[in-house]
C-alpha atoms as a PDB file:
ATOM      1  CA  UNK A   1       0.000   0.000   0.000  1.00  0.00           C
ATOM      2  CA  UNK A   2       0.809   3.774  -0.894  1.00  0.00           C
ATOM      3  CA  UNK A   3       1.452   6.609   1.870  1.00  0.00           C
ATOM      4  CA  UNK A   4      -1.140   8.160   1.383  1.00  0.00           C
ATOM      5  CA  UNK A   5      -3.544   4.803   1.042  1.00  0.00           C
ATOM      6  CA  UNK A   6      -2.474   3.932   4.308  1.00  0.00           C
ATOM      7  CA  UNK A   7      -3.036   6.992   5.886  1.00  0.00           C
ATOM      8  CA  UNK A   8      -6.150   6.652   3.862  1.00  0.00           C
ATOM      9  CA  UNK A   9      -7.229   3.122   5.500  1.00  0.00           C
ATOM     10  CA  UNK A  10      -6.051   4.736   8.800  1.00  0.00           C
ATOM     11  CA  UNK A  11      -8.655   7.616   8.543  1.00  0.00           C
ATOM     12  CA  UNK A  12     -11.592   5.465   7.410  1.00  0.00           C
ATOM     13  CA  UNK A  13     -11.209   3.420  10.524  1.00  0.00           C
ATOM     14  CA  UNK A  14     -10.946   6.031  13.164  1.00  0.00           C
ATOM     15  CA  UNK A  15     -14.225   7.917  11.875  1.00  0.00           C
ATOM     16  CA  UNK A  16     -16.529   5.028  11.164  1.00  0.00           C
ATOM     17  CA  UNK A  17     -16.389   4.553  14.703  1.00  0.00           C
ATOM     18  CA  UNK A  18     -17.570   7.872  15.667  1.00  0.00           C
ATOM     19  CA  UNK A  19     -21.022   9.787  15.015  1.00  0.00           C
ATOM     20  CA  UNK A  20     -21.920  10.314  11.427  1.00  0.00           C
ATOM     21  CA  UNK A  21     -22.024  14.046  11.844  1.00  0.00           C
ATOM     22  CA  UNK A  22     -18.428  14.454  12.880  1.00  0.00           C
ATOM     23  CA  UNK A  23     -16.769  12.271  10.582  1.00  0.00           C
ATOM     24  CA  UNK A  24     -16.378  14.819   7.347  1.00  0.00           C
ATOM     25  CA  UNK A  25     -14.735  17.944   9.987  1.00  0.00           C
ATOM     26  CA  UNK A  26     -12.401  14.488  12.237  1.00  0.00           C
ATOM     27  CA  UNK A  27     -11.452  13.157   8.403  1.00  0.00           C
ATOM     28  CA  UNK A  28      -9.949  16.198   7.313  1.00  0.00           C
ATOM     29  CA  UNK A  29      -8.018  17.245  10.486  1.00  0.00           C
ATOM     30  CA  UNK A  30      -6.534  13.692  11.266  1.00  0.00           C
ATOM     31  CA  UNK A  31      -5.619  13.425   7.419  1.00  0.00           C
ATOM     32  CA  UNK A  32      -3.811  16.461   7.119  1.00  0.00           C
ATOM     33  CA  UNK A  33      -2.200  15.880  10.591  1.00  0.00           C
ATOM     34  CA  UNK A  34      -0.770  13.092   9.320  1.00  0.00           C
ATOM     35  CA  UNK A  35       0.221  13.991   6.320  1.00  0.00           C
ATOM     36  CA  UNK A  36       2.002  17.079   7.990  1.00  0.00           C
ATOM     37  CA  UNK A  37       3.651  14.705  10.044  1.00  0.00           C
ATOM     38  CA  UNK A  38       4.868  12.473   7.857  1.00  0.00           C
ATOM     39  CA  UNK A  39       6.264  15.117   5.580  1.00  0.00           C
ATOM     40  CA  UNK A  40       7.984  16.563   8.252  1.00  0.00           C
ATOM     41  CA  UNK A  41       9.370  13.295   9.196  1.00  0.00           C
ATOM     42  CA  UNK A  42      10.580  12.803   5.551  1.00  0.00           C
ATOM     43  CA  UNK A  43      12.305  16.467   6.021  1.00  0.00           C
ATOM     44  CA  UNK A  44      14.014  15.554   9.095  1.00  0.00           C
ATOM     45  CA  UNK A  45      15.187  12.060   7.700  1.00  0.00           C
ATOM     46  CA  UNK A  46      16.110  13.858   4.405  1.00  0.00           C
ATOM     47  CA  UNK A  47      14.658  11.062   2.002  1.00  0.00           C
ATOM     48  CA  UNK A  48      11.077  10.051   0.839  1.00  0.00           C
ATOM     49  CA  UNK A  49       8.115   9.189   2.709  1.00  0.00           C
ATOM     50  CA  UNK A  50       7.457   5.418   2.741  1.00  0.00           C
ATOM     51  CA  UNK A  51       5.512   2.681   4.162  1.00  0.00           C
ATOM     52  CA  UNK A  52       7.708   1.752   6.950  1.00  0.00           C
ATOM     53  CA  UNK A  53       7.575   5.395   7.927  1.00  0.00           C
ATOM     54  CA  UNK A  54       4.155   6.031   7.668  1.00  0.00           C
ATOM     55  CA  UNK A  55       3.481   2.940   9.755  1.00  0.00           C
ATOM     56  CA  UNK A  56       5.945   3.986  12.281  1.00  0.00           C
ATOM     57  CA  UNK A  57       3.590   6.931  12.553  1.00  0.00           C
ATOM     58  CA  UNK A  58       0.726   5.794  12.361  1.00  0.00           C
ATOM     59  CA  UNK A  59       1.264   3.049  15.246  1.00  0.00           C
ATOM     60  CA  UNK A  60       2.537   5.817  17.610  1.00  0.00           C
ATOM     61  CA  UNK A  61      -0.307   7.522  17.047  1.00  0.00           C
ATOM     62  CA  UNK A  62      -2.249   5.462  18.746  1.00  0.00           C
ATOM     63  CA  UNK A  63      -5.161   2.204  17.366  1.00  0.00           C
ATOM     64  CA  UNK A  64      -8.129   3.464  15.386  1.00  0.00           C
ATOM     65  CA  UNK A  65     -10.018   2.699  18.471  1.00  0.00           C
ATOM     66  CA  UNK A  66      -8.535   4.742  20.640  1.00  0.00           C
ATOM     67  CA  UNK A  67      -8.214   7.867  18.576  1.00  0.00           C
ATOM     68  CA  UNK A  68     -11.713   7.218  17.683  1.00  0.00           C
ATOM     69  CA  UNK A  69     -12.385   7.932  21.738  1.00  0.00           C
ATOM     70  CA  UNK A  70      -9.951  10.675  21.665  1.00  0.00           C
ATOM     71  CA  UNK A  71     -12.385  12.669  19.003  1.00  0.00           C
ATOM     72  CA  UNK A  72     -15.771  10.857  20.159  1.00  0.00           C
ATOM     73  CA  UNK A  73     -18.001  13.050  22.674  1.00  0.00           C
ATOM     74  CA  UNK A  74     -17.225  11.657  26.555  1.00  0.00           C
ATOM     75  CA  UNK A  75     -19.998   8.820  27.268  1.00  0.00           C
ATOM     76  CA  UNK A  76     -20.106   6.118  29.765  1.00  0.00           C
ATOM     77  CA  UNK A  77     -18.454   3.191  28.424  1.00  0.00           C
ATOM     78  CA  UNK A  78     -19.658   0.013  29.770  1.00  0.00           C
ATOM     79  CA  UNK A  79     -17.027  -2.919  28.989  1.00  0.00           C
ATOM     80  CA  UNK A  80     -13.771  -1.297  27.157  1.00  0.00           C
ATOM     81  CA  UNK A  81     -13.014  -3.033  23.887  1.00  0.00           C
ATOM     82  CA  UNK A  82      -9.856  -4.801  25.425  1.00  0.00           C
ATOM     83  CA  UNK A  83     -11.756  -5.856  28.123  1.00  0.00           C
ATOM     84  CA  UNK A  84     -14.285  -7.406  25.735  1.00  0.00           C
ATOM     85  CA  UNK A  85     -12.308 -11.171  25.075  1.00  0.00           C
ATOM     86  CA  UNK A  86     -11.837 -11.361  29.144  1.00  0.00           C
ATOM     87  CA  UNK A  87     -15.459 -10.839  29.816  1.00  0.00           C
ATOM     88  CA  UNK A  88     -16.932 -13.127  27.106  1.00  0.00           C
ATOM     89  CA  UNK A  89     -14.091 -16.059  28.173  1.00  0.00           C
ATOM     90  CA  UNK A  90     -15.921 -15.464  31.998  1.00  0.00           C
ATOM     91  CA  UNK A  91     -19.378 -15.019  30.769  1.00  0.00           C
ATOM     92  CA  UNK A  92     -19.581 -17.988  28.771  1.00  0.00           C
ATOM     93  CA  UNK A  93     -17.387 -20.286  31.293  1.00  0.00           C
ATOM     94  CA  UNK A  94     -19.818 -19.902  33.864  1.00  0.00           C
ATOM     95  CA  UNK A  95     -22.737 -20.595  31.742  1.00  0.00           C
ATOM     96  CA  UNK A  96     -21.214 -24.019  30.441  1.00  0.00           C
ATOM     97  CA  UNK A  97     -20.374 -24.777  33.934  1.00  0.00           C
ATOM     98  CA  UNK A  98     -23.847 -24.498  34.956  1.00  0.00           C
ATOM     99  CA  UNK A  99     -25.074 -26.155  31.887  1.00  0.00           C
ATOM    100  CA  UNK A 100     -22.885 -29.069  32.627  1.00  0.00           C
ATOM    101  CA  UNK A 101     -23.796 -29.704  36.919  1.00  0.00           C
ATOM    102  CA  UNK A 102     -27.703 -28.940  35.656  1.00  0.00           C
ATOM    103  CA  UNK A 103     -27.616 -31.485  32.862  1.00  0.00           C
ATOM    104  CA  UNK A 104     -25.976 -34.064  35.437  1.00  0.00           C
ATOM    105  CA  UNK A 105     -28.347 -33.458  38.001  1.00  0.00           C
ATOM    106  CA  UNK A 106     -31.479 -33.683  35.695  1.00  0.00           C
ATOM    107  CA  UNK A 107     -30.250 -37.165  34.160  1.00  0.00           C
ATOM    108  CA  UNK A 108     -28.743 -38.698  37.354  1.00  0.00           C
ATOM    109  CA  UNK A 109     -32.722 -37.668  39.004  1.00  0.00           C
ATOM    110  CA  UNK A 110     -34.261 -41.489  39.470  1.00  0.00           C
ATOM    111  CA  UNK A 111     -37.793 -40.701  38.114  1.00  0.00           C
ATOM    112  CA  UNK A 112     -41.001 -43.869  38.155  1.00  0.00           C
ATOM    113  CA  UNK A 113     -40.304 -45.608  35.112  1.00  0.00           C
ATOM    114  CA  UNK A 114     -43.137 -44.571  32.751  1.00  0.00           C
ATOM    115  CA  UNK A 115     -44.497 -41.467  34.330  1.00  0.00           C
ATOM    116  CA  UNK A 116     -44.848 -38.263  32.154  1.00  0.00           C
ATOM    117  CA  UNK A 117     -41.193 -36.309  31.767  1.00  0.00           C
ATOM    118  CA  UNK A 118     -39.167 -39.643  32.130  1.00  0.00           C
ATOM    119  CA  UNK A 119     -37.475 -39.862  29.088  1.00  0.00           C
ATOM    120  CA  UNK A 120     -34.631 -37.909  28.286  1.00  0.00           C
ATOM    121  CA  UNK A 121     -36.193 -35.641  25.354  1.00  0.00           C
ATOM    122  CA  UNK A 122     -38.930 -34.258  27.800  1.00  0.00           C
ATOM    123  CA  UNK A 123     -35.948 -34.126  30.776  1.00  0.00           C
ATOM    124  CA  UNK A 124     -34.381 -31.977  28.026  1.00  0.00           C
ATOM    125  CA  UNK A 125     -36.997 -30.126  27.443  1.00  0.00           C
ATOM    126  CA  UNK A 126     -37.819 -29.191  30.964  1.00  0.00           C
ATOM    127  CA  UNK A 127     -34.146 -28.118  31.856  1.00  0.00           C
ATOM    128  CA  UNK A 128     -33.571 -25.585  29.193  1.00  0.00           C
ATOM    129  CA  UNK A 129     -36.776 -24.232  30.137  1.00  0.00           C
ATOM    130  CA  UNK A 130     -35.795 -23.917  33.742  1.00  0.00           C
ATOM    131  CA  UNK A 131     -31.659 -24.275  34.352  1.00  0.00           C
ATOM    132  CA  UNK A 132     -30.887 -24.077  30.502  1.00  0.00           C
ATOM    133  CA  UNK A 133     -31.918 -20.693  29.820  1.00  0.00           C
ATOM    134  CA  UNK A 134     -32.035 -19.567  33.752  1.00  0.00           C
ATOM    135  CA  UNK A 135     -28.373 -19.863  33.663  1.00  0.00           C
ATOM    136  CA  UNK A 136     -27.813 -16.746  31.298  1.00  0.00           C
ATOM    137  CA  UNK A 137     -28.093 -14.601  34.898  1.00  0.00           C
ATOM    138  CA  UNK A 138     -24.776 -14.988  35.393  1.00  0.00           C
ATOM    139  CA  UNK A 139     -23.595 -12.704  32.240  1.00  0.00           C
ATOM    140  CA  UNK A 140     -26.456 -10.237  33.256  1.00  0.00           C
ATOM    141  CA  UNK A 141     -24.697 -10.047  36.920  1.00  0.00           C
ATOM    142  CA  UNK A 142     -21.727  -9.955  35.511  1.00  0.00           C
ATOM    143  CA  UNK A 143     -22.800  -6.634  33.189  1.00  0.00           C
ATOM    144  CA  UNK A 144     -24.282  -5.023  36.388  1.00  0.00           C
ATOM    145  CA  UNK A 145     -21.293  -5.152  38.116  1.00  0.00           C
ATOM    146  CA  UNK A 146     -19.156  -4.593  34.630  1.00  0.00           C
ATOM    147  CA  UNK A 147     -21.468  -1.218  34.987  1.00  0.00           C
ATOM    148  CA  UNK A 148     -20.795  -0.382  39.048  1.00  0.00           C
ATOM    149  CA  UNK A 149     -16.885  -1.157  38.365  1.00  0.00           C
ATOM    150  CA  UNK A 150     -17.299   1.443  34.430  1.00  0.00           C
ATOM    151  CA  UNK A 151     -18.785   4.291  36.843  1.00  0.00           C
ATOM    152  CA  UNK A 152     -16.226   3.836  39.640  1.00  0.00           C
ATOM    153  CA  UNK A 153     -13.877   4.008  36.734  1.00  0.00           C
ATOM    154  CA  UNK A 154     -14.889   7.148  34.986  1.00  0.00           C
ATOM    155  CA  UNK A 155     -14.662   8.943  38.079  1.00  0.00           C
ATOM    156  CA  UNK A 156     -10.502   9.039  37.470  1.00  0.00           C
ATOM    157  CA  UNK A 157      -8.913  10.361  34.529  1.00  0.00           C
ATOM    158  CA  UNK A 158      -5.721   8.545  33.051  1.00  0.00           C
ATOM    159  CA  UNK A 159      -3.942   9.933  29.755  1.00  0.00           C
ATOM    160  CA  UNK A 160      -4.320   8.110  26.790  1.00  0.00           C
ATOM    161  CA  UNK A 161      -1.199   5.672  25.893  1.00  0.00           C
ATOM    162  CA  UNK A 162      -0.829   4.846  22.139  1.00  0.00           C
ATOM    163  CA  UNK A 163      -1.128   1.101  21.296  1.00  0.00           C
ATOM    164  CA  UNK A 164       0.060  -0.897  18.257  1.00  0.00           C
ATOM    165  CA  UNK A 165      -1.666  -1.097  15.384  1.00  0.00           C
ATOM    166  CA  UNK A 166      -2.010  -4.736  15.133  1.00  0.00           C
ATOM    167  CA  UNK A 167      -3.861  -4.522  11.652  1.00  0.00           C
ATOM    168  CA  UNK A 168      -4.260  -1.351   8.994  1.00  0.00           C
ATOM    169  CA  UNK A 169      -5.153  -3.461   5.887  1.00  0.00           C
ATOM    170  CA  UNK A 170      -8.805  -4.662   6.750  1.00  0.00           C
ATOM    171  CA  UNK A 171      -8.736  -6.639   3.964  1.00  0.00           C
ATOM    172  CA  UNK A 172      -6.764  -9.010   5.368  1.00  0.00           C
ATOM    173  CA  UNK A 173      -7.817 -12.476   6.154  1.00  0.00           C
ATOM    174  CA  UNK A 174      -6.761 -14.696   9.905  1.00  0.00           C
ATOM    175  CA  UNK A 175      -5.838 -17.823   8.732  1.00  0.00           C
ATOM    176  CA  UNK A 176      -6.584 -19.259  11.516  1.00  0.00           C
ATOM    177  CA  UNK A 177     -10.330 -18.441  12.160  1.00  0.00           C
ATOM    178  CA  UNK A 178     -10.523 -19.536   8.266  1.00  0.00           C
ATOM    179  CA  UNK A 179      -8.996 -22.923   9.012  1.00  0.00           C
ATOM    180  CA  UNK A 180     -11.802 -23.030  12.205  1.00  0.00           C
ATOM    181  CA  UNK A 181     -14.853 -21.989  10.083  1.00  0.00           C
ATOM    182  CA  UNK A 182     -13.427 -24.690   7.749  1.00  0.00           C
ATOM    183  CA  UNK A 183     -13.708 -27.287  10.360  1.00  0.00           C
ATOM    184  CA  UNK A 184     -17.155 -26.380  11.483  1.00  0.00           C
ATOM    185  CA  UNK A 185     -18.374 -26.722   8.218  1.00  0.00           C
ATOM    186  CA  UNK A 186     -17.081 -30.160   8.248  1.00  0.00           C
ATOM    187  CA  UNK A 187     -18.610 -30.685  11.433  1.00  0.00           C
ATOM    188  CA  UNK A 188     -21.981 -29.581  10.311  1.00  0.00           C
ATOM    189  CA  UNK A 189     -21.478 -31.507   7.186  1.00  0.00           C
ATOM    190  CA  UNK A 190     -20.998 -34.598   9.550  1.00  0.00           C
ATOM    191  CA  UNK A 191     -24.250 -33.890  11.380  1.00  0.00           C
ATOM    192  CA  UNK A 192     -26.505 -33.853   8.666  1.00  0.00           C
ATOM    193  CA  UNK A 193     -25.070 -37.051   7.058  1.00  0.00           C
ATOM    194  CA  UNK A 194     -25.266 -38.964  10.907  1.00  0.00           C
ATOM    195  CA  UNK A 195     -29.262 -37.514  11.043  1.00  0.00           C
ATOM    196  CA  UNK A 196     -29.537 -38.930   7.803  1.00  0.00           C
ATOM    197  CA  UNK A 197     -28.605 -42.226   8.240  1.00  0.00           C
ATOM    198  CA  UNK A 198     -28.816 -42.659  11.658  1.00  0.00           C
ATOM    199  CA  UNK A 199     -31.464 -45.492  11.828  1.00  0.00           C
ATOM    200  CA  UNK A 200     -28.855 -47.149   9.711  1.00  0.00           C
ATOM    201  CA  UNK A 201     -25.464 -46.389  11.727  1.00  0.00           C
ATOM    202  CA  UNK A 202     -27.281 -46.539  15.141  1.00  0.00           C
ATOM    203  CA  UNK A 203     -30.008 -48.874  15.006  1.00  0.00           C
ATOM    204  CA  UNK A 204     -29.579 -49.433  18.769  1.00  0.00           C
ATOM    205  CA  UNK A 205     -30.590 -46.280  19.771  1.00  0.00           C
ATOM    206  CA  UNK A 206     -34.146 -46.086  21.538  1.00  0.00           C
ATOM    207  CA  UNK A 207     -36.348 -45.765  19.524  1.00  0.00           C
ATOM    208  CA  UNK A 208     -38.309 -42.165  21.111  1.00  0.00           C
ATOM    209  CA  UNK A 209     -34.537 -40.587  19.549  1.00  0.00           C
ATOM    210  CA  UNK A 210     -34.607 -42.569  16.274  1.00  0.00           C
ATOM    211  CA  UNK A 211     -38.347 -41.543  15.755  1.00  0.00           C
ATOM    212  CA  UNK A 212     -37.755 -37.970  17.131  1.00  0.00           C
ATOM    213  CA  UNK A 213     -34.939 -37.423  14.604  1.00  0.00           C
ATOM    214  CA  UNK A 214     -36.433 -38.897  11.032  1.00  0.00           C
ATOM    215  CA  UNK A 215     -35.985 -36.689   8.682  1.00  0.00           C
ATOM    216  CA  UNK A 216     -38.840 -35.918   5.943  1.00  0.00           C
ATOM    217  CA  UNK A 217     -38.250 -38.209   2.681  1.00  0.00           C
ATOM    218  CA  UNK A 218     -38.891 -35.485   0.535  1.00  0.00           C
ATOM    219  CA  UNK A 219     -36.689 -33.462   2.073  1.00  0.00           C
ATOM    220  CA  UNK A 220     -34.370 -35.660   1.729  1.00  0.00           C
ATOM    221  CA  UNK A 221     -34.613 -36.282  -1.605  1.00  0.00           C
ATOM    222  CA  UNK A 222     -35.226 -32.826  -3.178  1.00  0.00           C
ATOM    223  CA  UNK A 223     -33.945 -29.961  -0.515  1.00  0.00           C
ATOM    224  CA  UNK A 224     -31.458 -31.541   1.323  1.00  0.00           C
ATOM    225  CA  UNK A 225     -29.196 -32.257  -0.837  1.00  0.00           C
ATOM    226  CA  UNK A 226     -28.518 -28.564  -2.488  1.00  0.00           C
ATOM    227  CA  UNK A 227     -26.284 -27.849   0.927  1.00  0.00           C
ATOM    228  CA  UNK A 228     -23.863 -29.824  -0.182  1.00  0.00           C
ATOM    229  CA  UNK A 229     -23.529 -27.616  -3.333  1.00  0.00           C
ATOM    230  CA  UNK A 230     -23.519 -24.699  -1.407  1.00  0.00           C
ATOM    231  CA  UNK A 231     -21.091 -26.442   1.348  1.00  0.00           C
ATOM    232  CA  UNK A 232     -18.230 -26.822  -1.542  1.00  0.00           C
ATOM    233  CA  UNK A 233     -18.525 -23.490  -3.372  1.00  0.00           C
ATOM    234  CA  UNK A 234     -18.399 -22.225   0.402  1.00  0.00           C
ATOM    235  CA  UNK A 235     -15.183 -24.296   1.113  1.00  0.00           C
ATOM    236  CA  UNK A 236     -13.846 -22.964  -2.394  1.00  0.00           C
ATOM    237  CA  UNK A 237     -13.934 -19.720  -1.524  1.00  0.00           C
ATOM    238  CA  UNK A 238     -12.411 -20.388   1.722  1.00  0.00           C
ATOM    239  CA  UNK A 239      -9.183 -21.784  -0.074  1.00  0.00           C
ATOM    240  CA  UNK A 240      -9.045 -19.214  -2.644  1.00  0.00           C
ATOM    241  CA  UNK A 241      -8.789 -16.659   0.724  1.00  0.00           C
ATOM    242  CA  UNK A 242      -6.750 -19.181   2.373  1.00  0.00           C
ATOM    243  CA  UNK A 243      -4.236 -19.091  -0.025  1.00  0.00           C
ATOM    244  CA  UNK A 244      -4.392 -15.178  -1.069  1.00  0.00           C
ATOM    245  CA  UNK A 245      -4.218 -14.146   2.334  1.00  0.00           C
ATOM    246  CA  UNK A 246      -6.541 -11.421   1.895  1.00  0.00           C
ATOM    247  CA  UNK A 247      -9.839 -10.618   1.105  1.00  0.00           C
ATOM    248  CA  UNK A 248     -10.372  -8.666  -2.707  1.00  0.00           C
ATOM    249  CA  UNK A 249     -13.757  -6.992  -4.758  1.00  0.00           C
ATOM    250  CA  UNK A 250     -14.293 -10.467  -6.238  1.00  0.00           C
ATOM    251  CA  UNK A 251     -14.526 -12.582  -3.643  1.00  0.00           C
ATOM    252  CA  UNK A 252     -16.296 -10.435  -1.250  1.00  0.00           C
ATOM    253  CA  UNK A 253     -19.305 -10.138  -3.895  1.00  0.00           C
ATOM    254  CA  UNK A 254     -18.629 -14.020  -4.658  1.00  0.00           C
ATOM    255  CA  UNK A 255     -18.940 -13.942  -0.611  1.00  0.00           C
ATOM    256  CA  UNK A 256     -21.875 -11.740  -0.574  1.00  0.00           C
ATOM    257  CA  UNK A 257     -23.898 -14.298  -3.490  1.00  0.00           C
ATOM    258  CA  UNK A 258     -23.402 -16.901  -1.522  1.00  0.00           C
ATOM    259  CA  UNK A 259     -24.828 -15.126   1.592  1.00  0.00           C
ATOM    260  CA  UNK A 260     -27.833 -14.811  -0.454  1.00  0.00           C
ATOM    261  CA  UNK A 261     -27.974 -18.219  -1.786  1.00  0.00           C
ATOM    262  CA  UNK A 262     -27.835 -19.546   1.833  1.00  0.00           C
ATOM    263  CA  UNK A 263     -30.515 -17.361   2.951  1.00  0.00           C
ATOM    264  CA  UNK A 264     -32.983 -18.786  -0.298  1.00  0.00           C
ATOM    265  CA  UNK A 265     -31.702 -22.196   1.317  1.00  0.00           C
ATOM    266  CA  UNK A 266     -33.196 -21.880   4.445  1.00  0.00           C
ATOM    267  CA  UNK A 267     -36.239 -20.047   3.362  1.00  0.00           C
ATOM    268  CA  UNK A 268     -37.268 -22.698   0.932  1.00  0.00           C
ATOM    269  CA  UNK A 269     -36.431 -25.541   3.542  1.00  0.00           C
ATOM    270  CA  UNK A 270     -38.375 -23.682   5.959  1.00  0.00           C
ATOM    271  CA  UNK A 271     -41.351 -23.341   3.477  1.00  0.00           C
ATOM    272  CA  UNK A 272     -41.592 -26.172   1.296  1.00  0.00           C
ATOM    273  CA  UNK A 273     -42.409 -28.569   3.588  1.00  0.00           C
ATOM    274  CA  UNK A 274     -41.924 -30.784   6.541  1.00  0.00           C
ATOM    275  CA  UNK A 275     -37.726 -31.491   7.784  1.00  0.00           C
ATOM    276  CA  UNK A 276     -38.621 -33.838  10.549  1.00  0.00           C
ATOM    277  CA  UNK A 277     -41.746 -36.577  10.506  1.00  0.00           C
ATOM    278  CA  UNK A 278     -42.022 -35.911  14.138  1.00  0.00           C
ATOM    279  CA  UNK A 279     -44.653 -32.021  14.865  1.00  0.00           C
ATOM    280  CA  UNK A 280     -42.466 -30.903  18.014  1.00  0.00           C
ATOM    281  CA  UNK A 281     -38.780 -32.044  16.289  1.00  0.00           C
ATOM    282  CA  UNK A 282     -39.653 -29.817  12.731  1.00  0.00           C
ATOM    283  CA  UNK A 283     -41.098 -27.005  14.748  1.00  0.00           C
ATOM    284  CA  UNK A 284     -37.638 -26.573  17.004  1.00  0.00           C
ATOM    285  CA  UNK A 285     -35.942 -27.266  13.874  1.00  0.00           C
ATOM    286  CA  UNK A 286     -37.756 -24.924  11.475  1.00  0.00           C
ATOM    287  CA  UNK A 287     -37.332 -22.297  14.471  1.00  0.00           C
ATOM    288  CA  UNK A 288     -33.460 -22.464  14.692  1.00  0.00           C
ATOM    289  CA  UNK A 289     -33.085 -22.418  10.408  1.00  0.00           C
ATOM    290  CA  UNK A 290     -35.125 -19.173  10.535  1.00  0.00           C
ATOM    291  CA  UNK A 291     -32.531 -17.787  13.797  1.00  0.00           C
ATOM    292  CA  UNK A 292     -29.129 -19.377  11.611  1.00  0.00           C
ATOM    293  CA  UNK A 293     -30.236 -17.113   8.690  1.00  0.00           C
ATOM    294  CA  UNK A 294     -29.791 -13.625  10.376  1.00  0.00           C
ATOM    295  CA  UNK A 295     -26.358 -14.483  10.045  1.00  0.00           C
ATOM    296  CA  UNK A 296     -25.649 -14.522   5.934  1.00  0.00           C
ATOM    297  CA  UNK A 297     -28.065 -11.663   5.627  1.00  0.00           C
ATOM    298  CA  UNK A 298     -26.439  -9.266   8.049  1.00  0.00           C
ATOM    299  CA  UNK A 299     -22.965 -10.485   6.313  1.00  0.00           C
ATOM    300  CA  UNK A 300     -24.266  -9.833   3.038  1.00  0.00           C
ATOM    301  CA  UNK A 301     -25.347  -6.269   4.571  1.00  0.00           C
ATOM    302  CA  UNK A 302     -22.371  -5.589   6.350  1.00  0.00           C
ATOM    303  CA  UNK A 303     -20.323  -6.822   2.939  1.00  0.00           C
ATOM    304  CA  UNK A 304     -21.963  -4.631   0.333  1.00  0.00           C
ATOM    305  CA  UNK A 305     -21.492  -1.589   2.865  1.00  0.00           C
ATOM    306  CA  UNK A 306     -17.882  -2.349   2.929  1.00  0.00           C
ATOM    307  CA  UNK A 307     -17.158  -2.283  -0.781  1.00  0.00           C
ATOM    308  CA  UNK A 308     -19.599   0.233  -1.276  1.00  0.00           C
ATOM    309  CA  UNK A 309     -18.632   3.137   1.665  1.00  0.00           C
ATOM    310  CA  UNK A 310     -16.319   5.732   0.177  1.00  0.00           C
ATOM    311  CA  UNK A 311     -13.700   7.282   2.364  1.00  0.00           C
ATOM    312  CA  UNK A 312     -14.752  10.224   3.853  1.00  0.00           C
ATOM    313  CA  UNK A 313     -14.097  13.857   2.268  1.00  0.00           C
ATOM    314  CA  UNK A 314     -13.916  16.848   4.018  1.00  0.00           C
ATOM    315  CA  UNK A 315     -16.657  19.396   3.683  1.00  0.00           C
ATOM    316  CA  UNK A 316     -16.747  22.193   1.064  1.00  0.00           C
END
């Protein structure tokens, strides 16, 4: 990337962070800030302006984030951003941990053979509806005192120190979340297949869990099978990233299509027909395929702003 591009990129991520209505008047100052002080650099080092330099900048000047506070009006923040990974790590722990002692105690619970709620798809059934969901107090107690500890905190003042910028190009791809998308893909490709044939690979299961989870022959037979066209132009495009290392026009619309194609996926499966034989197993099911579809269409929405924002301009 250029000099100016990255002081470009720079820009655009400190104002889309702050109010819409400051972002033409904070563009132009931090632009020409920088580029002052990167010519002035240049001067002083008596030779061109270049990347290395303009990084060199550009990280002392602080992350997008926090420059983005520096020029954002003073408001109560509730969990800071590098605070965020900590608190979701906590918040989820102690949910699984409850999860896990609930679901123990609910199957270890001798019940009369026979009576109503004895099997383990009702026992299921009545723990998320009492431990299963009651357990998501613990992240709401942990966000009122996250919110006792933010207003004890904004009560001092501390000077802002400048952090590394750990990423300017944000089309850059993590190889490693890649690879783990990759492998849940395969995991969900797995799951399907096992429903499909599970009759056949487990016929020793009860049979309440082999009845519960037979799938719909038509849907078999006509829907089901398009995912696994969608699946492989999916894992395509993963390797084509993969390998470039960075995201480009092409494969974010290729990404965005494919958003779209997902979301006519799910829609038809949800509308065509019966997934599951079973009332109560197609109803959950046809409930969760409606929830998974947010998902590709606010990617597709947050994709198509991304190629389509233009970097700010000052005002005339």
């Amino acid at each position: 990337m250029t000099t100016d591009a990255l002081i470009e990129t720079y820009v655009a991520d400190v104002v889309r962070r702050i109010p819409r209505r400051q972002r033409a008047d904070v563009a132009f100052e931090l632009r020409s800030l920088l580029q002052e002080e990167v010519a002035g650099r240049a001067a002083d080092e008596g030779r061109p302006a270049d990347d290395a330099m303009t990084l060199a900048l550009l990280t002392e000047f602080g992350a997008p984030a926090d420059v983005a506070d520096r020029y954002r009006p003073a408001g109560f923040t509730i969990i800071r951003p590098a605070d965020a990974p900590r608190f979701a790590r906590i918040a989820f722990i102690g949910v699984g941990v409850q999860w896990l002692l609930t679901l123990i105690a609910v199957y270890t619970t001798p019940l009369p053979a026979g009576s109503p709620g004895s099997d383990w798809l009702s026992r299921l059934g009545t723990w998320w509806l009492s431990w299963g969901i009651g357990s998501f107090w613990w992240p709401g107690f942990l966000i009122c005192l996250t919110i006792v500890a933010a207003w004890v905190g904004s009560r001092r003042t501390a000077a802002p120190r400048p952090t590394p910028i750990a990423v300017i190009d944000r089309d850059h791809v993590s190889r490693p979340l890649t690879i783990l998308y990759a492998g849940l893909a395969m995991v969900g490709i797995a799951i399907l297949l096992a429903v499909a044939r599970l009759a056949e690979w487990a016929p020793g299961l009860p049979a309440p869990v082999l009845d519960a989870l037979a799938l719909d022959p038509e849907f078999l037979q006509a829907r089901a099978p398009w995912v696994l066209l969608l699946w492989a132009a999916t894992g395509v495009l993963g390797v084509v990233i993969l390998i470039a290392g960075r995201w480009t026009r092409a494969t974010r619309l290729a990404a965005v299509a494919l958003d779209l194609a997902w979301v006519a996926l799910l829609a038809w499966w949800v509308l065509a027909g019966p997934i599951f034989l079973t009332e109560a197993a197609d109803t959950t099911t046809r409930g969760l395929l409606i929830l998974l579809a947010v998902y590709p269409v606010v990617d597709a929405v947050l994709t198509l702003r991304r190629l389509t924002r233009p970097i700010p301009v000052p005002a005339t």
